[in-house]
C-alpha atoms as a PDB file:
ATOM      1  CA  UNK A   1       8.521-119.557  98.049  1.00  0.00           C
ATOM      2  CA  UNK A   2       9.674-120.348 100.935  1.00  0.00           C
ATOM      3  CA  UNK A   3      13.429-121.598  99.835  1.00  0.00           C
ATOM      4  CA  UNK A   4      13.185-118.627  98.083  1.00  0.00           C
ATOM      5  CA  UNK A   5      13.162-116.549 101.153  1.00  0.00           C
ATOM      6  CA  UNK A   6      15.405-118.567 102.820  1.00  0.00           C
ATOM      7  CA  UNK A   7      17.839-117.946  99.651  1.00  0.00           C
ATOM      8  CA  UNK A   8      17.163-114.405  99.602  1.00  0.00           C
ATOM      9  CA  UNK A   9      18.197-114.502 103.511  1.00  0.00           C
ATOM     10  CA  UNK A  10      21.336-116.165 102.968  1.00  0.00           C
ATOM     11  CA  UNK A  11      22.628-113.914 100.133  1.00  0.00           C
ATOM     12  CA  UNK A  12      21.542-110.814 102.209  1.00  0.00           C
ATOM     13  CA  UNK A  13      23.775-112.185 105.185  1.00  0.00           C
ATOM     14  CA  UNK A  14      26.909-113.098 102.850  1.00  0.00           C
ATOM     15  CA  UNK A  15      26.092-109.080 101.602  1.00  0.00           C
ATOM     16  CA  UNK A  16      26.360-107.901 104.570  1.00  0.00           C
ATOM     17  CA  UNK A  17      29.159-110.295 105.782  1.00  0.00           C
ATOM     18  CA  UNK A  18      31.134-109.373 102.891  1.00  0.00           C
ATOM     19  CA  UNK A  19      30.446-105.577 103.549  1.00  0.00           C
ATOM     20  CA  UNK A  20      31.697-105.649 107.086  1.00  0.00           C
ATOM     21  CA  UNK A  21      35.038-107.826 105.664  1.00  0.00           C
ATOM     22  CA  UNK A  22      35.474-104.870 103.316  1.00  0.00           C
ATOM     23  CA  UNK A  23      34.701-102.251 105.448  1.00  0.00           C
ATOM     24  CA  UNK A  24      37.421-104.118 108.113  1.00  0.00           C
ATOM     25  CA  UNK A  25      39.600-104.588 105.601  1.00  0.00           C
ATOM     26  CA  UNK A  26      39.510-101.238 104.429  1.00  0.00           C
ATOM     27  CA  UNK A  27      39.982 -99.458 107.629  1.00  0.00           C
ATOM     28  CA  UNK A  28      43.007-101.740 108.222  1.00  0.00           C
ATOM     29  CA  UNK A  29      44.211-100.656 104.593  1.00  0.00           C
ATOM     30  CA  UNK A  30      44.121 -97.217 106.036  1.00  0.00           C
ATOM     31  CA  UNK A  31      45.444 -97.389 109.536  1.00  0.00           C
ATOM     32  CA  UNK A  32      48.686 -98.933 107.398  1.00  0.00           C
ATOM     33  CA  UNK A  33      48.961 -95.756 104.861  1.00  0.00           C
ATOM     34  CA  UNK A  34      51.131 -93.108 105.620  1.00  0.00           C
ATOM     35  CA  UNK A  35      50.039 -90.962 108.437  1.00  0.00           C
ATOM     36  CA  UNK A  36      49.855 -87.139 107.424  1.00  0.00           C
ATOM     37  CA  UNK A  37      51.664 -86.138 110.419  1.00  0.00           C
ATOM     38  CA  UNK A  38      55.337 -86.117 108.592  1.00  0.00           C
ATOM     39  CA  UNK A  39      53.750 -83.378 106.422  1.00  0.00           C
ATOM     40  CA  UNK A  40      52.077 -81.648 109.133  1.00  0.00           C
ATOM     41  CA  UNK A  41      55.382 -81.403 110.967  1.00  0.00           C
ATOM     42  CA  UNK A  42      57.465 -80.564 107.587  1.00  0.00           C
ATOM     43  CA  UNK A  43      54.953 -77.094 107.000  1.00  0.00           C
ATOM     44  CA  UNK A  44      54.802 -76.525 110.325  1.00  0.00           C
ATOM     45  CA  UNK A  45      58.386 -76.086 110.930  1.00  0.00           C
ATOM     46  CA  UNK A  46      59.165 -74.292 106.866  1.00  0.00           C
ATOM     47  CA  UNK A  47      58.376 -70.915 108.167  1.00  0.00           C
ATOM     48  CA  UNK A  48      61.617 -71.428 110.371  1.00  0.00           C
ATOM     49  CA  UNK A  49      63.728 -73.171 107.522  1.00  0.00           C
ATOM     50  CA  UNK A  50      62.437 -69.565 105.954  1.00  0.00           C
ATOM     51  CA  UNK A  51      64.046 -67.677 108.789  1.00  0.00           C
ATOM     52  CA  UNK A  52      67.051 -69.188 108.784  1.00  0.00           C
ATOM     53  CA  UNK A  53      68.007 -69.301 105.284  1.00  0.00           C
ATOM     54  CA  UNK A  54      67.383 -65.287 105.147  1.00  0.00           C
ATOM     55  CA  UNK A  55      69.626 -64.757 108.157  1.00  0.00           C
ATOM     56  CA  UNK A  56      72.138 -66.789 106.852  1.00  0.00           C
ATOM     57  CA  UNK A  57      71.676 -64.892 103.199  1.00  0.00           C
ATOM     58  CA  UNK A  58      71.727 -61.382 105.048  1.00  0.00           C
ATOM     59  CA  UNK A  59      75.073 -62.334 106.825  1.00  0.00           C
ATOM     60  CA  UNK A  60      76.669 -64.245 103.573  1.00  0.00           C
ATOM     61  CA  UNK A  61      75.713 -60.600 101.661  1.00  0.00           C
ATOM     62  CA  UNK A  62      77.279 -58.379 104.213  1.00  0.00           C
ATOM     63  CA  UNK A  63      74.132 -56.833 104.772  1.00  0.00           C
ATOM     64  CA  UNK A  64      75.522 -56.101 108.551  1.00  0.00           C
ATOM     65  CA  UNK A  65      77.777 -53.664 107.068  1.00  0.00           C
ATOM     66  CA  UNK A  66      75.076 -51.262 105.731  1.00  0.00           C
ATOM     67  CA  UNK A  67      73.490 -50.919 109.057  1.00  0.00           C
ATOM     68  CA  UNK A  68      76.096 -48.445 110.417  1.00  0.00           C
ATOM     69  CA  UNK A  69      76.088 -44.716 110.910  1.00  0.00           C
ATOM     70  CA  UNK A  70      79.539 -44.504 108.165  1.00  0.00           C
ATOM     71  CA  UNK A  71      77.778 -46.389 106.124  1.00  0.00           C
ATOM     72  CA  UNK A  72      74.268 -44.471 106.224  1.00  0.00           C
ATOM     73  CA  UNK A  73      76.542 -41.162 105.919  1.00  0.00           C
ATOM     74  CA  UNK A  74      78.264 -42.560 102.191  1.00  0.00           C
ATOM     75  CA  UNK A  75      74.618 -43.457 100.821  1.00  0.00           C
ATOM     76  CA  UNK A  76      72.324 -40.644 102.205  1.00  0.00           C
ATOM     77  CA  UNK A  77      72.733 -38.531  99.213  1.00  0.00           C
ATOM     78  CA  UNK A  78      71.394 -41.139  96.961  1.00  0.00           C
ATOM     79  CA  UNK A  79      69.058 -42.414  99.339  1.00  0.00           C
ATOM     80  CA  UNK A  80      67.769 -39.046  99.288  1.00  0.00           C
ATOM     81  CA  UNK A  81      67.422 -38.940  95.942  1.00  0.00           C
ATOM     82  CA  UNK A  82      65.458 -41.914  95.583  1.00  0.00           C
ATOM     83  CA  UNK A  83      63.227 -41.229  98.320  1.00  0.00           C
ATOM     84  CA  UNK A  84      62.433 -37.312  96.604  1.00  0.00           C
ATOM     85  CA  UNK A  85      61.665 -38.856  93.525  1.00  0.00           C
ATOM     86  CA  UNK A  86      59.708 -42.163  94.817  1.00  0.00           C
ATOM     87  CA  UNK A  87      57.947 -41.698  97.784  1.00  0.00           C
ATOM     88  CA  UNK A  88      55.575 -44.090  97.675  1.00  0.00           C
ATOM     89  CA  UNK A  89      57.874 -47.028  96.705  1.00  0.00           C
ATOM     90  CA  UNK A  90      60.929 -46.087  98.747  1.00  0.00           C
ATOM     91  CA  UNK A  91      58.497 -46.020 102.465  1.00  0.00           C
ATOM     92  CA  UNK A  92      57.124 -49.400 101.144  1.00  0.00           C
ATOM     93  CA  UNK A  93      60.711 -50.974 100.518  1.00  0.00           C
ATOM     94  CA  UNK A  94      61.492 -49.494 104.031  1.00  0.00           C
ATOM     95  CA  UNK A  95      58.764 -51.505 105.929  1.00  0.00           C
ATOM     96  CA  UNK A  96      59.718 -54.330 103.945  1.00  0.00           C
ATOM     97  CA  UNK A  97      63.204 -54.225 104.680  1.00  0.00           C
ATOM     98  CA  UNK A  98      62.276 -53.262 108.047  1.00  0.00           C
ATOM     99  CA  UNK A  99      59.666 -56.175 108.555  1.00  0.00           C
ATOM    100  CA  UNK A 100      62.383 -58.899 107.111  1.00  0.00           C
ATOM    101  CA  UNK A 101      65.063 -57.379 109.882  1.00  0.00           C
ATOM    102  CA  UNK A 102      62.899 -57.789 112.696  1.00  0.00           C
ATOM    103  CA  UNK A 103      61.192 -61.210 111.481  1.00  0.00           C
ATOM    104  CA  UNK A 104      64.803 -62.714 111.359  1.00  0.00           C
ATOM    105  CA  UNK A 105      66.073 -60.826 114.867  1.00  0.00           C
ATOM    106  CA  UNK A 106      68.754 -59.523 112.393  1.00  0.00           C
ATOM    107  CA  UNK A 107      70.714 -57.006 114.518  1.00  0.00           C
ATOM    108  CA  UNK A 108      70.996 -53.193 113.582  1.00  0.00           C
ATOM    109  CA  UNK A 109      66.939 -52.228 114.027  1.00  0.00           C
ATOM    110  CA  UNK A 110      68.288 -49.195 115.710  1.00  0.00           C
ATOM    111  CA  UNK A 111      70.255 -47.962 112.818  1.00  0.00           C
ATOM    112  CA  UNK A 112      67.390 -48.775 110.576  1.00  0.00           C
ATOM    113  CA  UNK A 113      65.490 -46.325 112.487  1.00  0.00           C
ATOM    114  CA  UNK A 114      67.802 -43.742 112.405  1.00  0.00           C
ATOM    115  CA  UNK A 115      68.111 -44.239 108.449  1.00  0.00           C
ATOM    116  CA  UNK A 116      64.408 -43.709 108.619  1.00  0.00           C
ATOM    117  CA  UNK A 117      64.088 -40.126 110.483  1.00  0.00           C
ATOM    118  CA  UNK A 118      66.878 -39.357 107.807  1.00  0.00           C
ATOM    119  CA  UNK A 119      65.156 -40.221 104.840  1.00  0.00           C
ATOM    120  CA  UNK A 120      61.520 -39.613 105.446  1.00  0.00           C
ATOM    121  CA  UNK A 121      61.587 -37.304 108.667  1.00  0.00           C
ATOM    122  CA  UNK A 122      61.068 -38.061 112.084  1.00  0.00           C
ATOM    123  CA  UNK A 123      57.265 -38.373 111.833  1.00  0.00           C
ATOM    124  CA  UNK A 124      56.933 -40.174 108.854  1.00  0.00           C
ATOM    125  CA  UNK A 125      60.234 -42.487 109.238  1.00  0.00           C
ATOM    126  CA  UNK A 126      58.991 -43.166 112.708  1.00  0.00           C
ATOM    127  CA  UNK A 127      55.703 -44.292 111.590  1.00  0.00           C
ATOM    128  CA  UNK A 128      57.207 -46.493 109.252  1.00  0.00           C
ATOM    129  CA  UNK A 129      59.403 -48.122 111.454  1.00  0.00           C
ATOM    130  CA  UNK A 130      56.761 -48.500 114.041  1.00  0.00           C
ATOM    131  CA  UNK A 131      54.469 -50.162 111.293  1.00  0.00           C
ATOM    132  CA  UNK A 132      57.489 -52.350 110.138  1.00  0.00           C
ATOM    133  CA  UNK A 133      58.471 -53.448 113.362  1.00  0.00           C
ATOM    134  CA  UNK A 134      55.017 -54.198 114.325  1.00  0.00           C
ATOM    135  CA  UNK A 135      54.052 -57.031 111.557  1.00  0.00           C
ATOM    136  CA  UNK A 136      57.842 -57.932 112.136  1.00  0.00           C
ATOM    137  CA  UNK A 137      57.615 -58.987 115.608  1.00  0.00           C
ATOM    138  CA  UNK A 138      54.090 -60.319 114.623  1.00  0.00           C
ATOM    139  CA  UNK A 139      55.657 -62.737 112.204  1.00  0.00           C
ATOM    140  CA  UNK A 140      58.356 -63.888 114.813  1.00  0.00           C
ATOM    141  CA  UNK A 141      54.972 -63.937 117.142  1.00  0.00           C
ATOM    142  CA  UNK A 142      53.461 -66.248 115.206  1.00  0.00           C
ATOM    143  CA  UNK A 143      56.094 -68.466 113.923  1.00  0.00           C
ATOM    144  CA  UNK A 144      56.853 -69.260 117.473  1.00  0.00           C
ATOM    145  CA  UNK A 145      53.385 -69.995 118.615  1.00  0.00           C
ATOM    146  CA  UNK A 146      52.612 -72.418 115.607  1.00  0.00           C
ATOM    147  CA  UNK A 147      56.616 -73.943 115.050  1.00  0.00           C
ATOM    148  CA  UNK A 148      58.844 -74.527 117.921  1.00  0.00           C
ATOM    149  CA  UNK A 149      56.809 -72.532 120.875  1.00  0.00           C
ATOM    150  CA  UNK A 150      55.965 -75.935 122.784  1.00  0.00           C
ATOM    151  CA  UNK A 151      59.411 -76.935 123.020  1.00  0.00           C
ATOM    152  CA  UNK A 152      60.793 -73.842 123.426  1.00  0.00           C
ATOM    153  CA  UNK A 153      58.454 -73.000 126.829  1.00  0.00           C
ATOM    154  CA  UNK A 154      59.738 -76.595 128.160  1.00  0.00           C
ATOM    155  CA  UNK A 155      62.950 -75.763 127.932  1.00  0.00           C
ATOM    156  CA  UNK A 156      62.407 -71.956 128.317  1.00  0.00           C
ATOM    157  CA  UNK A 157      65.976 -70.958 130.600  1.00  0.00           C
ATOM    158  CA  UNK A 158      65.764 -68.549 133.513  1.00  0.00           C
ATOM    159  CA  UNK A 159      65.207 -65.642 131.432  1.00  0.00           C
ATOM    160  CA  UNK A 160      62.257 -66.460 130.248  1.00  0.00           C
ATOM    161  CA  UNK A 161      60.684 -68.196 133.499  1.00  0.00           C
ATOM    162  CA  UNK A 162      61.259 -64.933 134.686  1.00  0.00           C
ATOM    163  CA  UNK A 163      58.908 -63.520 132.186  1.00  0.00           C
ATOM    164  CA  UNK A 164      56.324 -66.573 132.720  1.00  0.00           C
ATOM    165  CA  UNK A 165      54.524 -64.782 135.633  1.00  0.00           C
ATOM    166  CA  UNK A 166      54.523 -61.341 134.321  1.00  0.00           C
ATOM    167  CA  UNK A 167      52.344 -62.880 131.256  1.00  0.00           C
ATOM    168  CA  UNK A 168      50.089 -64.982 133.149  1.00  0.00           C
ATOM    169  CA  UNK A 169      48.924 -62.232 135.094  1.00  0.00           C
ATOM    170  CA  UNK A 170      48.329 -59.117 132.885  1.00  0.00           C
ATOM    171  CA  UNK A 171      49.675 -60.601 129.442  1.00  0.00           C
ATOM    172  CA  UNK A 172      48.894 -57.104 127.562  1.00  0.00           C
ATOM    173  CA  UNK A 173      50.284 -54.620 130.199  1.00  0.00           C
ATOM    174  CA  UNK A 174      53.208 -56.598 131.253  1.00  0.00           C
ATOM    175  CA  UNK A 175      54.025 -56.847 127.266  1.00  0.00           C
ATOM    176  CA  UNK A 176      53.566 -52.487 127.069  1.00  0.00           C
ATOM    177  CA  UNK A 177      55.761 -52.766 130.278  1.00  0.00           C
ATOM    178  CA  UNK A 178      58.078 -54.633 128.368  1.00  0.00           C
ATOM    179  CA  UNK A 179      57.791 -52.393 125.241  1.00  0.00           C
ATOM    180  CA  UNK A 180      58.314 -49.428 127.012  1.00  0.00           C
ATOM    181  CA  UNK A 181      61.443 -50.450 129.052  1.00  0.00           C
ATOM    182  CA  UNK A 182      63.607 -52.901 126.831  1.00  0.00           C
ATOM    183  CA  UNK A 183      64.874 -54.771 129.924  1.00  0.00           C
ATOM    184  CA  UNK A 184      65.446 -57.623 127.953  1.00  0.00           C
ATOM    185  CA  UNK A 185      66.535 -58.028 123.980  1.00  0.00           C
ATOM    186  CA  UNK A 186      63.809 -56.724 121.288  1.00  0.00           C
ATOM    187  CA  UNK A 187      64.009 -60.613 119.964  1.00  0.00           C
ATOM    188  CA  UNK A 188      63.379 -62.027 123.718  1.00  0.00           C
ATOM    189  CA  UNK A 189      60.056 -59.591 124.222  1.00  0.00           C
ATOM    190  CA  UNK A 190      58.700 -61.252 120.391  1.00  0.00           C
ATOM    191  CA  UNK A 191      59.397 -64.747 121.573  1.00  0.00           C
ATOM    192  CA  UNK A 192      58.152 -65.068 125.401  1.00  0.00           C
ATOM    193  CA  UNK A 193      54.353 -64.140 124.427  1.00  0.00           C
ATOM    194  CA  UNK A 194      54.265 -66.549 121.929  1.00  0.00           C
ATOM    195  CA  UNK A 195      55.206 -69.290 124.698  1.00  0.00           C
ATOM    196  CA  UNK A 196      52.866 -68.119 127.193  1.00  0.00           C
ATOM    197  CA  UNK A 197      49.701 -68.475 124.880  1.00  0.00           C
ATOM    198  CA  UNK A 198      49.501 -65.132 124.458  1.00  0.00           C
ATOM    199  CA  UNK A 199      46.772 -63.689 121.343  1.00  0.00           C
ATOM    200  CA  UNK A 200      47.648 -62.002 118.540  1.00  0.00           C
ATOM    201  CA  UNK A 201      45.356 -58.697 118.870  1.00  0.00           C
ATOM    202  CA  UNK A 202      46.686 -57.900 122.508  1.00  0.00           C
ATOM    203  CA  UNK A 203      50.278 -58.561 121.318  1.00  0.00           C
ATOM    204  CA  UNK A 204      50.320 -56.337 118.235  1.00  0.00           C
ATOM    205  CA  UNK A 205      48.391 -54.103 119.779  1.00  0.00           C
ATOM    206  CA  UNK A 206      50.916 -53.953 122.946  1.00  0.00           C
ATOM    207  CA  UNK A 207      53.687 -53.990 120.660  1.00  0.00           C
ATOM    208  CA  UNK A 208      52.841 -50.926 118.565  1.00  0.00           C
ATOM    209  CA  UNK A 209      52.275 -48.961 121.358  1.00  0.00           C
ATOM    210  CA  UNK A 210      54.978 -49.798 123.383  1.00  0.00           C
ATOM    211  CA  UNK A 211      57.799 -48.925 120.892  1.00  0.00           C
ATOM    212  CA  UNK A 212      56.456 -45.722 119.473  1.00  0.00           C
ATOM    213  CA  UNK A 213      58.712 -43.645 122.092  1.00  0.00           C
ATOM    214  CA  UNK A 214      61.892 -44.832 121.361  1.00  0.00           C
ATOM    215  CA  UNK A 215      61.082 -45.387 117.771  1.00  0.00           C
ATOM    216  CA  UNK A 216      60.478 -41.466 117.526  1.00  0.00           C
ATOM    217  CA  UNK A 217      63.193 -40.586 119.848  1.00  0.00           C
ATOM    218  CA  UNK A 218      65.832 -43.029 117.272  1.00  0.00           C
ATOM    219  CA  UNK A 219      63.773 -41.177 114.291  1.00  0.00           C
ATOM    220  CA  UNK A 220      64.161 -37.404 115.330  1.00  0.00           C
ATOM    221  CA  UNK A 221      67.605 -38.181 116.549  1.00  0.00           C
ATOM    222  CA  UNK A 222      68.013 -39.568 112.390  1.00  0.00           C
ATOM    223  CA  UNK A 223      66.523 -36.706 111.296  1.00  0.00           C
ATOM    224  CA  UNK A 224      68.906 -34.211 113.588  1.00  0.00           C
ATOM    225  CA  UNK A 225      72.000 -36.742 112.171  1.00  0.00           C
ATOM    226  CA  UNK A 226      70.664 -35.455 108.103  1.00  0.00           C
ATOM    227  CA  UNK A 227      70.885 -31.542 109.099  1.00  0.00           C
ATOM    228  CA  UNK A 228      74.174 -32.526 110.674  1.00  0.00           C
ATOM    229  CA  UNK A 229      75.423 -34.069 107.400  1.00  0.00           C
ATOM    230  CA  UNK A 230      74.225 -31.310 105.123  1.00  0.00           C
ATOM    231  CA  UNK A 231      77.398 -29.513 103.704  1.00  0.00           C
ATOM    232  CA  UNK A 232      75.706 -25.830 104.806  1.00  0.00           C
ATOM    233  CA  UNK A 233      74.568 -26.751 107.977  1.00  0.00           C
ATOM    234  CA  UNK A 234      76.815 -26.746 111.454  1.00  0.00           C
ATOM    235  CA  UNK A 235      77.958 -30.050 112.815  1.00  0.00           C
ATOM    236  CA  UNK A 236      76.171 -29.958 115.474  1.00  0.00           C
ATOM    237  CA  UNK A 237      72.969 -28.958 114.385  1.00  0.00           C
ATOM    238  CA  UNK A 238      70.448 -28.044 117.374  1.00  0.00           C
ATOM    239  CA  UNK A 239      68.236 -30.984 116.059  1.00  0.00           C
ATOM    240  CA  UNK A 240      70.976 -32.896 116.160  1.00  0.00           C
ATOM    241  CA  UNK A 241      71.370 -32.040 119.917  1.00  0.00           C
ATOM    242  CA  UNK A 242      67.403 -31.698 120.662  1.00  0.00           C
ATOM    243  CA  UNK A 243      67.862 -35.496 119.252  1.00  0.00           C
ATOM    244  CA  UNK A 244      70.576 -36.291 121.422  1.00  0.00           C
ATOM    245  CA  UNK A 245      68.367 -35.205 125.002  1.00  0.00           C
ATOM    246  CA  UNK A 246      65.514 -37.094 123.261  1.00  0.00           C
ATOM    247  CA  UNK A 247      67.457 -40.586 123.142  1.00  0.00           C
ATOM    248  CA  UNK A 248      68.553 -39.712 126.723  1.00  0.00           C
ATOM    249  CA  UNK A 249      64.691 -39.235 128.137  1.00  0.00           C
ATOM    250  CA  UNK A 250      64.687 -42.346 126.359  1.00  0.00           C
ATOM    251  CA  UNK A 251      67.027 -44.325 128.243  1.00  0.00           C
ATOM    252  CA  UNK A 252      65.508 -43.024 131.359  1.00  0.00           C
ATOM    253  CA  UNK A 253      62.293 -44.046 130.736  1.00  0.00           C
ATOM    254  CA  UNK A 254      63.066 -47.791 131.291  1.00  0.00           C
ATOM    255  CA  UNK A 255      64.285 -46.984 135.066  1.00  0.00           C
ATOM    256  CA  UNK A 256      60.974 -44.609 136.097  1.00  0.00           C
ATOM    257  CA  UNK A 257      59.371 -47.216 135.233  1.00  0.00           C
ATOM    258  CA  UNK A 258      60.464 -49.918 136.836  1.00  0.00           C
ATOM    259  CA  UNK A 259      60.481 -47.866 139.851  1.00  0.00           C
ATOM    260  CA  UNK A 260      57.200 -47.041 138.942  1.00  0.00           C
ATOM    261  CA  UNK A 261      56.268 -51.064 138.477  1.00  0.00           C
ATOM    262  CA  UNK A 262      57.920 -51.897 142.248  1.00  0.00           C
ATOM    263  CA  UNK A 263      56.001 -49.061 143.945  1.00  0.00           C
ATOM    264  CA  UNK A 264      52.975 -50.127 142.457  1.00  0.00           C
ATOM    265  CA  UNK A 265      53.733 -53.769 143.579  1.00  0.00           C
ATOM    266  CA  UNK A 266      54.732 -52.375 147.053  1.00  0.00           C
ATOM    267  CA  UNK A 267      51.104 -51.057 147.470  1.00  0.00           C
ATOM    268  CA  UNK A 268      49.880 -54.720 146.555  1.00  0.00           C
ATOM    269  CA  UNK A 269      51.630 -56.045 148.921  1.00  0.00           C
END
């Protein structure tokens, strides 16, 4: 009984010796696979390869040549006509088309706009484009934060250190500011959040607000430029000029507030 036990012993010991080899050996095995990290980095920087490939297939089409005021002036007639006869499809393409623009920084947003007051009126083309341009710069927003934001805030240039303390102290009002008076390019302001960690909800939110006056002021101005282009109407229709002092209160708007913005830090002081 006793050898036995002493047996039993010896076979449990070689178990358990042989269960600790494996169990080394196997965590060895896996230290030596192939990390995961080259396919981490691979999905984590497609949404960019995604960008770039639909700039590059906007500028290879000529898309750039559509987004003028000639060419919105050849087309409006049939863009009319497909917009009276499918609403609901045409102000869906629109965001889309609108969303892609802004996701890529493709230039000619402005025009877009314009198209939109045209097409849909200046309260329904402005809320499209404010909708489009919204998830746009979300997109941009996002691919930033989760692709190259790290590298890009290391090596972020004067213009955007500038920006850096702006964010850090009132992200979501310094964003409206931002919004509100385009000091800086419309693809700078969707960038910069994302490299100051930034959230989502503030930044859309910010975002939406922020552009709905000029995005109204570029829509009513589009829908002035269709009464203009109608064959029984003047040239200068007086929508056409209300949209004209619209784009200018516009423009102003930037420079009250910054004056408004260095008072206000003049108190702090």
């Amino acid at each position: 009984m006793a050898e036995n036990n002493v047996g039993t012993k010896v076979r449990e010991r070689r178990a358990d010796g042989r269960d600790e080899t494996e169990g080394a050996m196997g965590d060895a095995i896996e230290e030596h696979l192939p990390s995961e990290a080259p396919r981490a980095l691979w999905l984590r920087f497609l949404p960019v390869g995604i960008v770039v490939l639909l700039l590059l297939l906007l500028y290879a089409g000529g898309f750039q040549e559509f987004l003028s005021l000639k060419a919105l002036q050849e087309e409006s007639e049939a863009l009319k006509g497909f917009v009276d006869d499918r609403l609901a499809l045409a102000g869906l393409l629109y965001v889309i088309v609108y969303i892609t623009l802004v996701a890529v920084s493709f230039p000619g947003a402005s025009i877009v706009t314009i198209a939109g007051g045209l097409l849909f009126g200046w309260v329904l083309g402005g809320a499209l484009s404010a909708v489009g341009a919204t998830i746009g710069a979300c997109i941009i927003f996002l691919i930033a934060r989760t692709s190259f934001g790290t590298v890009l805030a290391r090596r972020a240039g004067p213009r955007l250190k500038r920006l850096r303390a702006g964010f850090q102290e009132d992200a979501f009002h310094y964003l409206l500011f931002l919004r509100l008076a385009p000091i800086f390019p419309f693809w700078v302001i969707n960038l910069a959040p994302a490299l100051f960690d930034m959230r989502l909800g503030p930044y859309a939110l910010a975002t939406f607000l922020g552009i709905l006056p000029g995005t109204f002021a570029y829509s009513y101005f589009g829908e002035g430029v269709g009464t203009a282009l109608d064959e029984e109407g003047p040239v200068f229709s007086t929508q056409l000029l209300l949209g004209f002092a619209v784009l200018a209160l516009a423009a102003l708007l930037p420079i009250m507030l910054k004056r408004w913005r260095a008072r206000d830090a003049g108190k702090k002081t």
